[in-house]
Protein backbone atom coordinates (compact mmCIF):
# COMPACT_ATOMS: atom_id res chain seq x y z
CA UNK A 1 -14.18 44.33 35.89
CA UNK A 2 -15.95 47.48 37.48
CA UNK A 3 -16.83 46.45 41.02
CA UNK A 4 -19.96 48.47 43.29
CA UNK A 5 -20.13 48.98 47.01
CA UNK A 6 -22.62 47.21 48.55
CA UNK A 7 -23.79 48.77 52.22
CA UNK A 8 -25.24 45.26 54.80
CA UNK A 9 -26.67 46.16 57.67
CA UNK A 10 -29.37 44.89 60.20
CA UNK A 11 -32.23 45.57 62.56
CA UNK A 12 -30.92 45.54 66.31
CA UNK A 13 -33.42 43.45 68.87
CA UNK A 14 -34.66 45.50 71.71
CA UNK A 15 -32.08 44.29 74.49
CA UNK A 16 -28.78 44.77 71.97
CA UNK A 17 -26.32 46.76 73.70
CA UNK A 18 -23.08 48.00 72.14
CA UNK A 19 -20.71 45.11 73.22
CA UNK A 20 -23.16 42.64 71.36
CA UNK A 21 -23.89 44.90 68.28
CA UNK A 22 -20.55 45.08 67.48
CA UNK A 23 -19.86 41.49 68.30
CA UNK A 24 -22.90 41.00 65.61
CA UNK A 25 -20.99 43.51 63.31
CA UNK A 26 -17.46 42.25 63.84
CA UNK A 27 -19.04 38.51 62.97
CA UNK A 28 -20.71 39.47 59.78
CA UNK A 29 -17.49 41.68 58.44
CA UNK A 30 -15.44 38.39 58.96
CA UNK A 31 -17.58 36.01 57.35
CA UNK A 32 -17.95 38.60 54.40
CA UNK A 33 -14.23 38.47 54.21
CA UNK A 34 -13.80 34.67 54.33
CA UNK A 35 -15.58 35.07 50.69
CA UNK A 36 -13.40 37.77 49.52
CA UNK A 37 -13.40 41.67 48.47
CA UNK A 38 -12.93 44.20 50.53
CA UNK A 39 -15.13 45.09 53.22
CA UNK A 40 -14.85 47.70 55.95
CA UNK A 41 -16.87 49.02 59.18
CA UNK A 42 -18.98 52.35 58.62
CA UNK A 43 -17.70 54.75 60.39
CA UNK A 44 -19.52 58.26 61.50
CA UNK A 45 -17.67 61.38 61.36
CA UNK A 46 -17.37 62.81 64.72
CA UNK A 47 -19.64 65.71 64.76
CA UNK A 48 -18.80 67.31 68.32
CA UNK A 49 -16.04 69.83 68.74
CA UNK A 50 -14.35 67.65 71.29
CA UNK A 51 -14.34 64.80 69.58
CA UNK A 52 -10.77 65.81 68.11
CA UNK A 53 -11.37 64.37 64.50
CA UNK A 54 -12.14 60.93 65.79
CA UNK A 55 -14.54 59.19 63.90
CA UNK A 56 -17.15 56.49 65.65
CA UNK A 57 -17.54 52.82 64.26
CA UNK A 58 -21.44 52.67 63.35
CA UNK A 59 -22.66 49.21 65.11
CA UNK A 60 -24.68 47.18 62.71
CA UNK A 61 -23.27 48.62 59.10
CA UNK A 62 -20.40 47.15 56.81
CA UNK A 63 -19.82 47.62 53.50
CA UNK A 64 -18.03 45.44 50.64
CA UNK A 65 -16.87 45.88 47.20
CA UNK A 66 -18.52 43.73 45.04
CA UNK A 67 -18.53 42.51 41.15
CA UNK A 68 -21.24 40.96 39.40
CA UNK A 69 -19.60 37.43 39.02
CA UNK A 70 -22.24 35.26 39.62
CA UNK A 71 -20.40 32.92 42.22
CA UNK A 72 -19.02 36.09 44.66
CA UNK A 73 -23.15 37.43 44.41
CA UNK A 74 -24.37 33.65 45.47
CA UNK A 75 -22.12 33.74 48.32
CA UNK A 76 -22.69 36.74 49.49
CA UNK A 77 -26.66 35.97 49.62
CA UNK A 78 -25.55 32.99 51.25
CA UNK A 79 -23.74 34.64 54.19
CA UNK A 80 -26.51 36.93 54.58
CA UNK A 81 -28.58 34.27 54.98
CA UNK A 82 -26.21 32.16 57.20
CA UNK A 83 -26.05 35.13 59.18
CA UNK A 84 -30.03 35.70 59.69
CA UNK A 85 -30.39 31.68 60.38
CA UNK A 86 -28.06 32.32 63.57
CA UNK A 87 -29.57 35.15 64.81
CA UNK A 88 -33.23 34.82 64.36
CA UNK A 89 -35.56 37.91 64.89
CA UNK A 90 -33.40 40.58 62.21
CA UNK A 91 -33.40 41.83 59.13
CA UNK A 92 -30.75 42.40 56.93
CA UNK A 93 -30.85 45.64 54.68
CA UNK A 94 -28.56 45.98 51.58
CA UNK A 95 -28.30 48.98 49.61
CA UNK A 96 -26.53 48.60 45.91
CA UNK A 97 -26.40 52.04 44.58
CA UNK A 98 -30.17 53.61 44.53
CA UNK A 99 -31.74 49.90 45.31
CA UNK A 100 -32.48 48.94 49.06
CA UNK A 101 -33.33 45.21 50.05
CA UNK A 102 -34.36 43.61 53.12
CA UNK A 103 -33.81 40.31 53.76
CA UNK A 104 -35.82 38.51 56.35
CA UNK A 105 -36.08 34.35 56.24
CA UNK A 106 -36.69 34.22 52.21
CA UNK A 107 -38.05 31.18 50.85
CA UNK A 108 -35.88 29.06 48.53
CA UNK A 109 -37.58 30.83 45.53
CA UNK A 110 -37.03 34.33 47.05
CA UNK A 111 -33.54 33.70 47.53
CA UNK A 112 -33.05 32.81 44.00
CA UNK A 113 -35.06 36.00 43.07
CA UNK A 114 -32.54 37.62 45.60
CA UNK A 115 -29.67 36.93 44.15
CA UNK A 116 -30.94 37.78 40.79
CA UNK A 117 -31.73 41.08 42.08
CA UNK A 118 -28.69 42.04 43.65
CA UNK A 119 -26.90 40.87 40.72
CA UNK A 120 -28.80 43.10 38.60
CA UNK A 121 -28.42 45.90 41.30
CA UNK A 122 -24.71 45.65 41.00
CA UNK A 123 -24.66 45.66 37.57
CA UNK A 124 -27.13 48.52 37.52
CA UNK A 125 -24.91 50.49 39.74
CA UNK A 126 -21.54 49.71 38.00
CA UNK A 127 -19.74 53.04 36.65
């Protein structure tokens, strides 16, 4: 089975400072691994001089490697979802290959259509 990277990330609320961002961050990576696959923090490049090579952790982004078995794609909708539920007021944004989504409160219908969608994304995307 070919598997895709899938890029999550979400909307920061007005008063988010970096401490809670990447609380927010760490706390969707974990639940995203309590499914399975790999996922991993974005990191930036350092672009200054004196940065010495160090790259920065972007706040907000993870990404996982995903198939397109049916069960892993349900669960990781439902995290999403979990995820927006406790922290009202975001958006989640996932980008599978060339397709972007964003996620905010879908009705039970739209999550179906969600899944679908992703699923088909992944699929779309395999190599």
């Amino acid at each position: 089975m070919s598997y895709v990277r899938i890029r999550i990330d979400f909307t920061p609320l007005a008063d988010d400072d970096e401490f809670v961002l990447g609380e927010l961050t760490d706390e969707l990576a974990d639940s995203l691994r309590e499914i399975g696959g790999e996922v991993e923090r974005v990191d930036r490049p350092a672009i200054e001089p004196d940065a010495k090579g160090v790259a920065e952790l972007v706040l907000g982004v993870v990404t996982v490697l995903a198939g397109t078995d049916p069960g892993y794609v349900q669960a990781l909708v439902d995290v999403v979802l979990a995820f927006l539920q406790r922290h009202t007021g975001r958006r989640v944004h996932l980008r599978v290959g060339d397709i972007e989504l964003t996620i905010d409160r879908p009705t039970h219908g739209q999550t179906d259509e969600l899944i679908s969608t992703v699923r088909a994304a992944i699929e779309r995307a395999r190599p």
